[in-house]
C-alpha atoms as a PDB file:
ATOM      1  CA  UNK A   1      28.421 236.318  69.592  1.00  0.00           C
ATOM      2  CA  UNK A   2      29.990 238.915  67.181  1.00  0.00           C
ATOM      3  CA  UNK A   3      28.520 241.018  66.151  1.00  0.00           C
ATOM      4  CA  UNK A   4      28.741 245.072  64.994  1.00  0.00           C
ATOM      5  CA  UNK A   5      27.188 247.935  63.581  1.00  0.00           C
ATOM      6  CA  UNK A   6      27.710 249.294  60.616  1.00  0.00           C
ATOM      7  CA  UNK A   7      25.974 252.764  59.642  1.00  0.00           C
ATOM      8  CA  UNK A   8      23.126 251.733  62.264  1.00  0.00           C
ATOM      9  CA  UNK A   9      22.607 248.730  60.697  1.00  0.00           C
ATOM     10  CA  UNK A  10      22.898 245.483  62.501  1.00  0.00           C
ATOM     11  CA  UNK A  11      25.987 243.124  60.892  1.00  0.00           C
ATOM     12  CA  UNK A  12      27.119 239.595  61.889  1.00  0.00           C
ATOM     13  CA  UNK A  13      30.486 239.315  61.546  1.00  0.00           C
ATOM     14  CA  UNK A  14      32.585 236.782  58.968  1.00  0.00           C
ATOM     15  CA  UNK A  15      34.278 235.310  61.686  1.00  0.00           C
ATOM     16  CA  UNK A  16      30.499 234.358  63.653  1.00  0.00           C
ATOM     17  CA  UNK A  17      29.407 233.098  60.293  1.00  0.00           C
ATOM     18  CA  UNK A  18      32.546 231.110  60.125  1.00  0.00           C
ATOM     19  CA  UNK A  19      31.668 228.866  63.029  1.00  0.00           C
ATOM     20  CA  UNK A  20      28.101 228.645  62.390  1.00  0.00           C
ATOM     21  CA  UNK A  21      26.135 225.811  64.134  1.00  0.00           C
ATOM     22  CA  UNK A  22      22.271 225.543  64.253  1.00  0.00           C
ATOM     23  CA  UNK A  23      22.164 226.828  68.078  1.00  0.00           C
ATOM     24  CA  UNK A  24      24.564 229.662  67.515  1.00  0.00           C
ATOM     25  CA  UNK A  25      22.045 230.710  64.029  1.00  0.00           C
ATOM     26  CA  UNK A  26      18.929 230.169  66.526  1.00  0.00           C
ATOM     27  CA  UNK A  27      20.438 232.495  68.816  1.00  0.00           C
ATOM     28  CA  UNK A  28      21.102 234.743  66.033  1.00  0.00           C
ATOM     29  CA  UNK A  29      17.830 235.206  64.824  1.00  0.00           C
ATOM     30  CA  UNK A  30      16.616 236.205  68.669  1.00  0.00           C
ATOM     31  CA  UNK A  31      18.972 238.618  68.040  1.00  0.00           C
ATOM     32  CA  UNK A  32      17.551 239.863  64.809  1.00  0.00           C
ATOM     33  CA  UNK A  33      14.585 240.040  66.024  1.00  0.00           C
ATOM     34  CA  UNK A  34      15.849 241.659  68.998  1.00  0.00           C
ATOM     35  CA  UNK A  35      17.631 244.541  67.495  1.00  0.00           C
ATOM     36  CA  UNK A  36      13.965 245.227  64.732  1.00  0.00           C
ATOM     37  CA  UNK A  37      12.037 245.669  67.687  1.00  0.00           C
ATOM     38  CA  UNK A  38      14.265 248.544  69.306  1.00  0.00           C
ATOM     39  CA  UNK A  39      14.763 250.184  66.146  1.00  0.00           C
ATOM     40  CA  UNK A  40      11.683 252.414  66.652  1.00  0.00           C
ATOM     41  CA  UNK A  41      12.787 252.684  70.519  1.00  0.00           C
ATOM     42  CA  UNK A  42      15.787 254.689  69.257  1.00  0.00           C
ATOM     43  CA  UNK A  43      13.606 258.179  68.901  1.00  0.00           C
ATOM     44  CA  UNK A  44      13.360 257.717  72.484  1.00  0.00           C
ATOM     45  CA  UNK A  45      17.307 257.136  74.216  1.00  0.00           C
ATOM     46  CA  UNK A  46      16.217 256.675  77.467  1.00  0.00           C
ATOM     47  CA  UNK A  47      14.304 254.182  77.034  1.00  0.00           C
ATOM     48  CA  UNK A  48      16.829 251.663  75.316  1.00  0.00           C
ATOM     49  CA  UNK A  49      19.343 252.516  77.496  1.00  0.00           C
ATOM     50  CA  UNK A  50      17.075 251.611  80.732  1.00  0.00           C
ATOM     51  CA  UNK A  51      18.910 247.872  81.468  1.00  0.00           C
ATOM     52  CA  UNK A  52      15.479 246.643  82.808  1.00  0.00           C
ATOM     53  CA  UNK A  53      13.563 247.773  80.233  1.00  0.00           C
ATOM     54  CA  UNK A  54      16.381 246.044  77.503  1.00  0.00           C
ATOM     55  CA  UNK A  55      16.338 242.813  79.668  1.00  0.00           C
ATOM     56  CA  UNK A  56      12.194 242.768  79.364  1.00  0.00           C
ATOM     57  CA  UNK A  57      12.349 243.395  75.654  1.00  0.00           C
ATOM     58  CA  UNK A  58      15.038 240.548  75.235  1.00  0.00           C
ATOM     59  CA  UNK A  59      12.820 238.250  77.478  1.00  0.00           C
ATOM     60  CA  UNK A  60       9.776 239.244  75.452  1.00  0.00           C
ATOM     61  CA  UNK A  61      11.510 238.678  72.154  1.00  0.00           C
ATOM     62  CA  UNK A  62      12.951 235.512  73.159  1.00  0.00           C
ATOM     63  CA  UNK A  63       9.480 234.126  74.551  1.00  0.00           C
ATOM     64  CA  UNK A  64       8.133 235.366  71.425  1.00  0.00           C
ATOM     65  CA  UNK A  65      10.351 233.343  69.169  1.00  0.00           C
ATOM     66  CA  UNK A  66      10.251 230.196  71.068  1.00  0.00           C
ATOM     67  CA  UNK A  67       6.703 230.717  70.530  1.00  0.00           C
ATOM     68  CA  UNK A  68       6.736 230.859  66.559  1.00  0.00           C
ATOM     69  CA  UNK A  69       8.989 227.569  66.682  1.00  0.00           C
ATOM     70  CA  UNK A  70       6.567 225.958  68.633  1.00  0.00           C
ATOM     71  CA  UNK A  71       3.648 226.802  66.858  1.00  0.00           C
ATOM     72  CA  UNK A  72       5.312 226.147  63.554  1.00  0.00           C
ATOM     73  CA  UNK A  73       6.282 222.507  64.804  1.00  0.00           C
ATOM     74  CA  UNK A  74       9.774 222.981  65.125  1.00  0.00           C
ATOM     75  CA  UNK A  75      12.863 222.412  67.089  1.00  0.00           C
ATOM     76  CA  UNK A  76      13.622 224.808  68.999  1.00  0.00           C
ATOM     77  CA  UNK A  77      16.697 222.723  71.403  1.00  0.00           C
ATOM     78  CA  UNK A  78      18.603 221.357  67.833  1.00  0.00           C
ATOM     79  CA  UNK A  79      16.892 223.053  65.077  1.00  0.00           C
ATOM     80  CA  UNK A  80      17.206 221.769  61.832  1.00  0.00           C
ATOM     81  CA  UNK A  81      18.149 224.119  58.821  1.00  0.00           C
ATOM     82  CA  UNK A  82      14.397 223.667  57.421  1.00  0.00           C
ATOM     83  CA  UNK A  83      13.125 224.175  60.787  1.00  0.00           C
ATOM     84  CA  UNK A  84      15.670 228.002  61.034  1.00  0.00           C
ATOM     85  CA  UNK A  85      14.329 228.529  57.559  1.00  0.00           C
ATOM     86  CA  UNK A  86      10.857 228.226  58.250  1.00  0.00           C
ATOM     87  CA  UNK A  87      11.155 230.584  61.330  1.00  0.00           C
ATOM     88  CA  UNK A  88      13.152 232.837  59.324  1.00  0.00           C
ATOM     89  CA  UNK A  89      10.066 233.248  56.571  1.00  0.00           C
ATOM     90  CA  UNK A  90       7.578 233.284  59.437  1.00  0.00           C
ATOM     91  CA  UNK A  91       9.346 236.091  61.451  1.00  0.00           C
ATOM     92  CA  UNK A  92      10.499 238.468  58.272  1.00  0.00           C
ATOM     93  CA  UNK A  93       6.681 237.718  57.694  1.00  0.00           C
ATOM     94  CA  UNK A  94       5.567 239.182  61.087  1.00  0.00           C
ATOM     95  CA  UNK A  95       8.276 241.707  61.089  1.00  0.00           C
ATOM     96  CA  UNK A  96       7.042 243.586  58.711  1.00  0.00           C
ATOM     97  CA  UNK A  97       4.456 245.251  60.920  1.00  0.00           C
ATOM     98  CA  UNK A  98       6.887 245.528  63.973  1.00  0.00           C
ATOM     99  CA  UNK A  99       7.670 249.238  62.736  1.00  0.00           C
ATOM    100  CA  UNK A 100      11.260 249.101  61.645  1.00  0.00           C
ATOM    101  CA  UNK A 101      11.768 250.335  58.330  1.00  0.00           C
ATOM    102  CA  UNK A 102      11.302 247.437  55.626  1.00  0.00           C
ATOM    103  CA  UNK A 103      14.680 247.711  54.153  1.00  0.00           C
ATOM    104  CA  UNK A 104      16.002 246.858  57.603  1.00  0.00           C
ATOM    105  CA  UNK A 105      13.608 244.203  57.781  1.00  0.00           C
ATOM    106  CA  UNK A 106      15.598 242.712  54.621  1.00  0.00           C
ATOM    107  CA  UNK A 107      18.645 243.498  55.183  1.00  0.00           C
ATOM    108  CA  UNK A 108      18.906 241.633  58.690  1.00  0.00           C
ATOM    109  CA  UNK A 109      16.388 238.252  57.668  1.00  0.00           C
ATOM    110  CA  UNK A 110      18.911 238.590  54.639  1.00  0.00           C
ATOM    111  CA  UNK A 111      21.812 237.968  56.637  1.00  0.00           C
ATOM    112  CA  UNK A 112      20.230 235.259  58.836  1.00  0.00           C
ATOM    113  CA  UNK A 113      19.529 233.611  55.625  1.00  0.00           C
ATOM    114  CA  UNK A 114      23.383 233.622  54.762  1.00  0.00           C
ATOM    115  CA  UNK A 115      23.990 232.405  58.562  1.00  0.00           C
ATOM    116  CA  UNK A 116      22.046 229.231  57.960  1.00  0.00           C
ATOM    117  CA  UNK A 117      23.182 228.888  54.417  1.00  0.00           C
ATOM    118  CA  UNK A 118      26.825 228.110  56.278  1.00  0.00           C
ATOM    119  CA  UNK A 119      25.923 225.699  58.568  1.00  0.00           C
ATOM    120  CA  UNK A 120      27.775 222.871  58.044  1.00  0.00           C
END
């Protein structure tokens, strides 16, 4: 997937949002989440920069997603745009207290909410 930074911030590309599907906006938000929860970690270089310690936090973010889907009674395999919005409003919810500055928070649930918005 595309994506960049821009001034530290986390952007998905035009051309990813382009070609949006419901896996590839699934996969996305993993992502969001993803990049929220190392956001504090960045005080601390070594540690995001340790590959086992980024492949754990990816695995743990992952489970941890798959998680909210299933306890929210959606689908995680071909999620439907409710079911990405619902985890979307659950997540930002829980993000809020995962330390990352609430702005952030915003400004990356924001642009998952424009990633579903172009599925087809």
């Amino acid at each position: 997937m595309e994506q960049r930074q821009v001034g530290g911030h986390w952007v998905i590309r035009e051309s990813e949002l382009d070609a949006m599907t419901p896996g590839r906006a699934r996969d996305l938000l993993v992502e969001c989440c993803l990049r929220l929860h190392t956001i504090p970690d960045r005080r601390i270089p070594s540690i995001v920069d340790d590959l086992t310690i980024q492949r754990e936090m990816r695995r743990t973010v992952l489970e941890s997603v798959r998680l909210c889907f299933k306890e929210c009674g959606l689908e995680w395999d071909d999620p439907a745009a409710e079911d990405l919005v619902r985890a979307i409003e659950v997540l930002e919810g829980e993000a809020q207290g995962w330390g990352a500055p609430s702005d952030l928070v915003t400004q990356h649930f924001d642009q998952m909410r424009e990633a579903v918005g172009r599925l087809p």
